[in-house]
Protein backbone atom coordinates (compact mmCIF):
# COMPACT_ATOMS: atom_id res chain seq x y z
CA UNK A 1 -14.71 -15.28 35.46
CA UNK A 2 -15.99 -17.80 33.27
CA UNK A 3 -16.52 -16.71 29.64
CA UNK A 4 -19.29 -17.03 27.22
CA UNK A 5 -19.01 -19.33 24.07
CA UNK A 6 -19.59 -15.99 21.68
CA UNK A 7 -19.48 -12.31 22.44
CA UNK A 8 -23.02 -11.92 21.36
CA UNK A 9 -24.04 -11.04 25.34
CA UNK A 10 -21.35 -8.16 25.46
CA UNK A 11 -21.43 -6.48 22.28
CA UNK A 12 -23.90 -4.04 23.42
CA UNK A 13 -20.84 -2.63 25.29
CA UNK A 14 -18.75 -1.92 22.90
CA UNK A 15 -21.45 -0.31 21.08
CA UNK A 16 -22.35 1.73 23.67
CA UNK A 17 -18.46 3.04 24.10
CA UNK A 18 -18.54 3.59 20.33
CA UNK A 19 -21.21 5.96 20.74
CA UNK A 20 -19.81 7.82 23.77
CA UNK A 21 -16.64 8.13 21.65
CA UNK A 22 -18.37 9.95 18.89
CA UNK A 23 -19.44 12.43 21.06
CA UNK A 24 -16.43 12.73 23.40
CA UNK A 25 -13.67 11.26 21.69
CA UNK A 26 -10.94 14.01 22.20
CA UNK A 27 -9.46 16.26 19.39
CA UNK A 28 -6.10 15.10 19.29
CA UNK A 29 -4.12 15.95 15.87
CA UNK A 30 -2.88 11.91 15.62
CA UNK A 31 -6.49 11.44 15.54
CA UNK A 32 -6.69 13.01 12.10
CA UNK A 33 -4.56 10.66 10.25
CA UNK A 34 -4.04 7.34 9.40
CA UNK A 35 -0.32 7.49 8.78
CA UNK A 36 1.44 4.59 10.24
CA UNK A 37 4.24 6.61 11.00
CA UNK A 38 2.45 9.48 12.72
CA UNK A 39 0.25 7.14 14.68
CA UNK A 40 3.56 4.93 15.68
CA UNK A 41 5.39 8.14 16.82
CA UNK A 42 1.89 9.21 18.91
CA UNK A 43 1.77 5.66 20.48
CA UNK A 44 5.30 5.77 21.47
CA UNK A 45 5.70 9.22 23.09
CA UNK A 46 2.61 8.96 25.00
CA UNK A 47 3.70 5.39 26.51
CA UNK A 48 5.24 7.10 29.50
CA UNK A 49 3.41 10.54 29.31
CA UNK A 50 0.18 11.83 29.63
CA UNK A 51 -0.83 13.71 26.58
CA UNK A 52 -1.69 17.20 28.15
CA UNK A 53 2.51 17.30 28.73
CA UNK A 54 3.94 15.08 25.38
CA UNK A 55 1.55 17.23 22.81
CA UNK A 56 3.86 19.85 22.28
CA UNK A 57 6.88 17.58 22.34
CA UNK A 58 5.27 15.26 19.46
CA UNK A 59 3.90 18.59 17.28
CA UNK A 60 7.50 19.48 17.08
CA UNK A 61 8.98 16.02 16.81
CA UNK A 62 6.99 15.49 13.34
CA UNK A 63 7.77 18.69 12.60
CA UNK A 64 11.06 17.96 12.47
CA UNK A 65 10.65 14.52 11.55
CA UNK A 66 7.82 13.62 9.01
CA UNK A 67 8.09 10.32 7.95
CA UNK A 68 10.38 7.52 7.88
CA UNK A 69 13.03 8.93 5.84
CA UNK A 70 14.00 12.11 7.46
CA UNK A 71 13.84 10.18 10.77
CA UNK A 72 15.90 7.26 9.47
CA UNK A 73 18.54 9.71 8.22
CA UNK A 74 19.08 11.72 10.96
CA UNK A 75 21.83 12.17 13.39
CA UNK A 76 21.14 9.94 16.62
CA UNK A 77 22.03 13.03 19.03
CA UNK A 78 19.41 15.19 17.16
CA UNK A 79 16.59 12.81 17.43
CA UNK A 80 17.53 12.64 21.49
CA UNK A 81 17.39 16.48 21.42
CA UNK A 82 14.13 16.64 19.57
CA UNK A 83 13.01 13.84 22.32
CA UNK A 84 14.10 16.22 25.57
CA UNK A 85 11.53 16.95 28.01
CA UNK A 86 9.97 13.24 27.46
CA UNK A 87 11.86 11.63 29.53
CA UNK A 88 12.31 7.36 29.23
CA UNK A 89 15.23 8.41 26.37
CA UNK A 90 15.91 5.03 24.94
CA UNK A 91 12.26 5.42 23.61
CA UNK A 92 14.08 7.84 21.17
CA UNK A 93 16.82 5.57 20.39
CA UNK A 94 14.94 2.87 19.84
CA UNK A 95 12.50 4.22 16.86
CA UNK A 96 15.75 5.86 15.59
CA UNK A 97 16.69 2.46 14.95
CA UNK A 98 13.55 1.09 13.71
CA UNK A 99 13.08 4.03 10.86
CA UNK A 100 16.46 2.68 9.84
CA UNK A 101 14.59 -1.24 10.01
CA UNK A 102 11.77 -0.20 7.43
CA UNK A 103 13.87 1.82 5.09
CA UNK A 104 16.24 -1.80 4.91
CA UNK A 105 13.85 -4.03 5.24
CA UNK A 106 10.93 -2.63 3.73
CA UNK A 107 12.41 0.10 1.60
CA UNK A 108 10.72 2.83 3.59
CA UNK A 109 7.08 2.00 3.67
CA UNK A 110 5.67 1.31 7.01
CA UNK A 111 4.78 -2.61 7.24
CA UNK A 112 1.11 -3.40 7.67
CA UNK A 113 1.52 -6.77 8.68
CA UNK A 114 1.32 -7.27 12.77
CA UNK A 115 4.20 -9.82 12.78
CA UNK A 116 6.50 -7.44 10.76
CA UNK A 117 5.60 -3.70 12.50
CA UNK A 118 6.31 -6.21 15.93
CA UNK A 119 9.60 -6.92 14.89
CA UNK A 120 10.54 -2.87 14.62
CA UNK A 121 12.78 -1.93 17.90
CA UNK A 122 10.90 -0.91 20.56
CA UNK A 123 7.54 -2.38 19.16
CA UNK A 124 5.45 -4.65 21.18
CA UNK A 125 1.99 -5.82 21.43
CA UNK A 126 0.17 -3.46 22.61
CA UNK A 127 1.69 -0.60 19.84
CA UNK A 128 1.62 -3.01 16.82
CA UNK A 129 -2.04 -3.58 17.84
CA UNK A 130 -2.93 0.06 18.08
CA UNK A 131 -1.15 0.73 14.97
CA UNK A 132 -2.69 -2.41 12.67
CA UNK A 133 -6.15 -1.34 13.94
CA UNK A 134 -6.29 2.49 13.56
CA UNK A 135 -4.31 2.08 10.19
CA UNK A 136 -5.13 -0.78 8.58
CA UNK A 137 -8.42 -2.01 9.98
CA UNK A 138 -6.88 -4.94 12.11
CA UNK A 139 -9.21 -6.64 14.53
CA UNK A 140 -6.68 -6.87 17.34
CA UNK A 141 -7.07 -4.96 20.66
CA UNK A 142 -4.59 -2.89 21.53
CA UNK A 143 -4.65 -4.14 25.48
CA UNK A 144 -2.43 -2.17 28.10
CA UNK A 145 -3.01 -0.80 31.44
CA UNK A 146 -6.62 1.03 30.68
CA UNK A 147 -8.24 -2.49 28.98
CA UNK A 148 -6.83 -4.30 32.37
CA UNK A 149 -8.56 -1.46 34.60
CA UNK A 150 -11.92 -1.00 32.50
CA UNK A 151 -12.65 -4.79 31.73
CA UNK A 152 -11.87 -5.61 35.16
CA UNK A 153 -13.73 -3.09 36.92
CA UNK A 154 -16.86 -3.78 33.96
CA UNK A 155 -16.93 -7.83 34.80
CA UNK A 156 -15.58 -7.27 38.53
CA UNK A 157 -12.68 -10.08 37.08
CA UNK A 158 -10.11 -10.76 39.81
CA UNK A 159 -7.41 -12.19 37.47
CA UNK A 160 -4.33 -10.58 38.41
CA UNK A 161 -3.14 -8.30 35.85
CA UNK A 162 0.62 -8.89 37.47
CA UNK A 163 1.00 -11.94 35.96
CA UNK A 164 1.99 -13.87 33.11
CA UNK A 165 -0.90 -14.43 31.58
CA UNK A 166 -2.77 -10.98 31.96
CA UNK A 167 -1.92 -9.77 28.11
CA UNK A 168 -3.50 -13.08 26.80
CA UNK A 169 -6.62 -13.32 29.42
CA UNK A 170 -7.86 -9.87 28.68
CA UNK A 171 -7.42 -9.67 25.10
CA UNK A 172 -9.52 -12.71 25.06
CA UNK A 173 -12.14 -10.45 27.46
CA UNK A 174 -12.37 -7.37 25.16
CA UNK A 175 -13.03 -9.37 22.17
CA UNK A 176 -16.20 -10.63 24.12
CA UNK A 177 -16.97 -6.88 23.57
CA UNK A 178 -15.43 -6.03 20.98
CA UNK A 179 -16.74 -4.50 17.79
CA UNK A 180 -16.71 -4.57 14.02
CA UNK A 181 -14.61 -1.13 14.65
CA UNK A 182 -11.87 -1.78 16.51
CA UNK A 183 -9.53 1.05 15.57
CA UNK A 184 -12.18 3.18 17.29
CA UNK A 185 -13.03 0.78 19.74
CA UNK A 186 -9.16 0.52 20.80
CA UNK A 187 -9.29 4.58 20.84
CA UNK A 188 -11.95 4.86 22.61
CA UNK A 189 -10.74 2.63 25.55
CA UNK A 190 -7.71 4.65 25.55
CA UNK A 191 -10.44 8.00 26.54
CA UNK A 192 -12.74 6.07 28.83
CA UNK A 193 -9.41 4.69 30.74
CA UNK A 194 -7.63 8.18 31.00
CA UNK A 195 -10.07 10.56 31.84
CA UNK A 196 -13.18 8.35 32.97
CA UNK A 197 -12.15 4.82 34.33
CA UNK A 198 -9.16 6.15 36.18
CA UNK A 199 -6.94 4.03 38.41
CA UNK A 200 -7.67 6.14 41.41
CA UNK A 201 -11.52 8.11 42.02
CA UNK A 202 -12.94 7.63 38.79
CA UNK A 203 -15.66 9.25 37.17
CA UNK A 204 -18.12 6.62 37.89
CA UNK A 205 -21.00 8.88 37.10
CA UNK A 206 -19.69 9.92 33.94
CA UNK A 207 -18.99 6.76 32.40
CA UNK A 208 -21.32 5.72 29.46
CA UNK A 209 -20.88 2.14 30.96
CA UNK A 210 -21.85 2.73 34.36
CA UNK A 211 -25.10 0.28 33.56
CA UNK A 212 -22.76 -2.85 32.77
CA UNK A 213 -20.13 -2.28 35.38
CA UNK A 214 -20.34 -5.36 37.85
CA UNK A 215 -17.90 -3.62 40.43
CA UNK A 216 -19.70 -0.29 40.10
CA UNK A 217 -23.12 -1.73 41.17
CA UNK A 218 -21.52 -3.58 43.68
CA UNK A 219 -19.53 -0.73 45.30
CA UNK A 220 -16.22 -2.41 44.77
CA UNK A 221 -14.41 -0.15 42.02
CA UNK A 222 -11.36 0.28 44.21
CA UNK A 223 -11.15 -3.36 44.49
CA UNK A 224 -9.96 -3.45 40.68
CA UNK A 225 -7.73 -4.43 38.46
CA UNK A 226 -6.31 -7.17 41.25
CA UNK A 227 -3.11 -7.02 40.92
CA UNK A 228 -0.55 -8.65 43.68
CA UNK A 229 3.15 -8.71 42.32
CA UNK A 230 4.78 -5.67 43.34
CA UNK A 231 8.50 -5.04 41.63
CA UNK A 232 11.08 -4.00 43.83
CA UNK A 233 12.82 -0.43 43.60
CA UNK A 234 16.09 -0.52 43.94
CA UNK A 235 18.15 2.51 45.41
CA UNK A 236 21.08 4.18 43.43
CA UNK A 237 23.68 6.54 44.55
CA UNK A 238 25.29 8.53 41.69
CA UNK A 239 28.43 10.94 41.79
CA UNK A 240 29.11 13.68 39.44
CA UNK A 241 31.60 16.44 38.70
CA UNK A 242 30.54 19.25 37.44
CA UNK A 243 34.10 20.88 36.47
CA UNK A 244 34.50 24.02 35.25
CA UNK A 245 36.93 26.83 34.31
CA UNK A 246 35.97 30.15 32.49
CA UNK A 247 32.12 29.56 31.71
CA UNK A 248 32.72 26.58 30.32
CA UNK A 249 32.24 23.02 31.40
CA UNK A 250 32.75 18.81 30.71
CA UNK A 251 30.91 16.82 29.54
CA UNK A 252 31.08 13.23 28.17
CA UNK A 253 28.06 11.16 26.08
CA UNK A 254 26.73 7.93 27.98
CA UNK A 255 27.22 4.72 26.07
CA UNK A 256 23.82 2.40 25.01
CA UNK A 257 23.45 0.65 28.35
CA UNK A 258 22.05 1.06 31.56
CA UNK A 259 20.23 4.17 32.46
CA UNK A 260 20.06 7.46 30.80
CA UNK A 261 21.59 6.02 27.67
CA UNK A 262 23.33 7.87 25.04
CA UNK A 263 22.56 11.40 27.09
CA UNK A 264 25.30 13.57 27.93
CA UNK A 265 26.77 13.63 31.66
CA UNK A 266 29.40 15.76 33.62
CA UNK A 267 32.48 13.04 34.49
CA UNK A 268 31.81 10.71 37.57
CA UNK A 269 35.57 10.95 39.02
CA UNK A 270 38.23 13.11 39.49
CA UNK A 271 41.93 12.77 40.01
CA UNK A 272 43.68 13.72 43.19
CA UNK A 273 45.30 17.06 41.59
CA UNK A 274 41.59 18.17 40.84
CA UNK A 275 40.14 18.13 44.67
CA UNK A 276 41.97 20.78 45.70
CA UNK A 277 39.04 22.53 43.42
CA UNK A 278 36.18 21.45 44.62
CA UNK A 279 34.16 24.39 46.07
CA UNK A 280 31.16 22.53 47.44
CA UNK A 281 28.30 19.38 46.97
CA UNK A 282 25.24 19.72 46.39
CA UNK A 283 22.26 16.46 46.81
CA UNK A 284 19.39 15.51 44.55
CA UNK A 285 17.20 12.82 44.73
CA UNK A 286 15.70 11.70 41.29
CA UNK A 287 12.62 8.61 40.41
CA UNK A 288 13.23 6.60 37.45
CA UNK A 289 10.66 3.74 36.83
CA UNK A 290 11.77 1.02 40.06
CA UNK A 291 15.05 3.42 40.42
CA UNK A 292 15.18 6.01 43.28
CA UNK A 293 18.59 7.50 42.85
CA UNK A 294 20.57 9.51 45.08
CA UNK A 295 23.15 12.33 43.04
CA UNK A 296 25.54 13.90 44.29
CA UNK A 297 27.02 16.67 42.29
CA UNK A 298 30.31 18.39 43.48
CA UNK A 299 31.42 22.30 41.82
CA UNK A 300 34.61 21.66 40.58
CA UNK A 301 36.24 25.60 39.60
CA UNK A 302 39.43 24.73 37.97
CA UNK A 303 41.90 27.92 38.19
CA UNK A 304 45.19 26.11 36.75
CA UNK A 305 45.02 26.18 32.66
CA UNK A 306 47.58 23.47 33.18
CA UNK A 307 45.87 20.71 34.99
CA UNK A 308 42.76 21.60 32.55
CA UNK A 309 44.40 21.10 29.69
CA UNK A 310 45.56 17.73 31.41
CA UNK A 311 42.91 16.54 32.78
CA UNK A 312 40.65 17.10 29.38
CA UNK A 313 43.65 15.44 27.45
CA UNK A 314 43.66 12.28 29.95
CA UNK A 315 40.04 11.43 29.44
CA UNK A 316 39.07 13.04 26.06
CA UNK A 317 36.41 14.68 27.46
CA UNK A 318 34.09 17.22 25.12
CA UNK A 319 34.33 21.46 26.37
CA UNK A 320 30.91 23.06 25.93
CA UNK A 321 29.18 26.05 27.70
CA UNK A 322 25.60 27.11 28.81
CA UNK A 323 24.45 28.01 25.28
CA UNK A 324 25.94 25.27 23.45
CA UNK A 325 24.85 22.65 26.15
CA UNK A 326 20.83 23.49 25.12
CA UNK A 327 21.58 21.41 21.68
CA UNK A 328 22.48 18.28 23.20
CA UNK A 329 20.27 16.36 25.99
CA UNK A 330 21.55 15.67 29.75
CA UNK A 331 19.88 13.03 32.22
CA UNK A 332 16.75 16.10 33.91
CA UNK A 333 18.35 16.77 37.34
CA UNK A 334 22.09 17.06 35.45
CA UNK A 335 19.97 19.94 32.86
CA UNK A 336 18.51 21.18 36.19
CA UNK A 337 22.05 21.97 37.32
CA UNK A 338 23.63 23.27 34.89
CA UNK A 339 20.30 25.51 34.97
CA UNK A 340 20.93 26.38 38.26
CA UNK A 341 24.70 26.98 37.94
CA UNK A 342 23.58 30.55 35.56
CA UNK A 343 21.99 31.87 39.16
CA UNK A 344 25.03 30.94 41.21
């Protein structure tokens, strides 16, 4: 697409959004504030999760959390806990780390300048956009999957949003639209790409810029955002034991790489004097983002006290039981087991 020398031709479009999100913007409680802190939380947990299901999850994570300081202070293992159900758990790790970053580096106030809030961990363009503009009237848009899909499908664009260059190319595009509000503007492209401009069957006739879409007029929504690099999944098998003896179980924390980091696990071998336990194994299949992983998840019922005792003492692992396992967090189809073990 070739661009115009000023945005003077487009601007009626972001206009026209603005006004469909005064009427329509949804009531979300992040949209109440301008806290840096609660709108950094908001744009975090909702990355990876739709808001209908992460709502509840971040109402009780500020709860629990605040601000800065009472995150920054707190345990690691309680901030994964308060982060269960959300999936994507080095998300929680990672603004763990960052409170701790702006009570050092900025003795706890949340930095309002773009180059220092994209330095926190786990910050990158998109967020520190979102945040500068909603919080401290930034003019940068906050450009993620919903810009690529509605400024596509508006100028029927075939740049491919799979490469290299998509985060540059289509900020330059919505500031051709862009307008003097762009906190609202960047909120409101959030709504029109979530429950309007949708990737697949979207609300065409709904959409308050049905007038200046190029692919809706001609018939070619599907056709967009082009995008032609496809990442390959890989396929993972996974072994686990869950061994057991007297209602309780063991259990060992993952370390800070990989997958599922820093979440509790049941051990992933077993000596020789332990097989003679195993009762039976049981499959799961599991989808992680470009991860399908196979587990397989074997009922170990110890009877000898002895090679318990031994086996615990060998590899230091921790002894917990159904009710104390709900206070610490386990990878969803490990939780699902131990779930399932209650019934058995």
């Amino acid at each position: 697409m070739e661009k115009s020398n000023g945005n003077l031709n487009f601007l009626h479009i972001g206009n026209r959004l603005l006004d469909w999100y005064k009427k329509h913007a949804r009531d979300l409680p992040f949209r109440q504030t301008k806290d840096p802190y609660k709108i950094w939380i908001c744009e975090i947990v909702f990355q990876q999760t739709r808001i209908s299901q992460g709502l509840s999850h971040y109402n009780n994570f500020i709860k629990r959390f605040p601000d800065v300081k009472t995150l920054a202070e707190a345990d690691e293992d309680e901030v994964l806990l308060y982060w269960k159900g959300l999936g994507y758990y080095s998300r929680a790790i990672n603004i763990h780390k960052a409170a701790r970053q702006i009570m050092h580096d900025h003795g706890g106030v949340f930095p309002s300048g773009y180059e220092d809030i994209l330095k926190l961990k786990g910050v990158g363009k998109y967020t520190a956009a979102a945040i500068l503009s909603i919080c401290f009237g930034g003019k940068t848009p906050a450009v993620d999957g919903n810009f690529y899909r509605v400024l596509s499908r508006i100028f029927a664009d075939d740049f491919d949003i799979s490469g290299s260059g998509a985060f540059t190319y289509f900020s330059e595009l919505a500031r051709l639209v862009m307008p003097e509000n762009v906190g609202d503007f960047n909120q409101a492209m959030m709504d029109l790409g979530s429950e309007i401009c949708k990737p697949k069957n979207p609300l065409c006739h709904q959409c308050p810029l049905q007038e200046d879409c190029l692919a809706f007029s001609l018939h070619k929504t599907a056709f967009f955002p082009v995008k032609t690099k496809k990442v390959k999944t890989e396929d993972l098998y996974l072994e686990y034991y869950f061994v057991h003896r007297d209602g309780r179980f063991l259990i060992r924390q993952r370390n800070g790489d990989f997958i599922w980091k820093k979440l509790f696990e049941f051990p992933s071998a077993i000596p020789g004097k332990l097989e003679p336990f195993v009762k039976n194994m049981k499959t799961t299949g599991h989808k992680l983002t470009h991860k399908n992983l196979t587990i397989g998840i074997y009922d170990v019922e110890v009877t000898s006290e002895e090679i318990w005792n031994e086996f615990i003492a060998e590899n230091q692992y921790l002894i917990t039981d159904h009710e104390q396992s709900r206070g610490k967090s386990f990878p969803k189809p490990l939780e699902n087991y131990i779930q399932n073990s209650l019934k058995d």
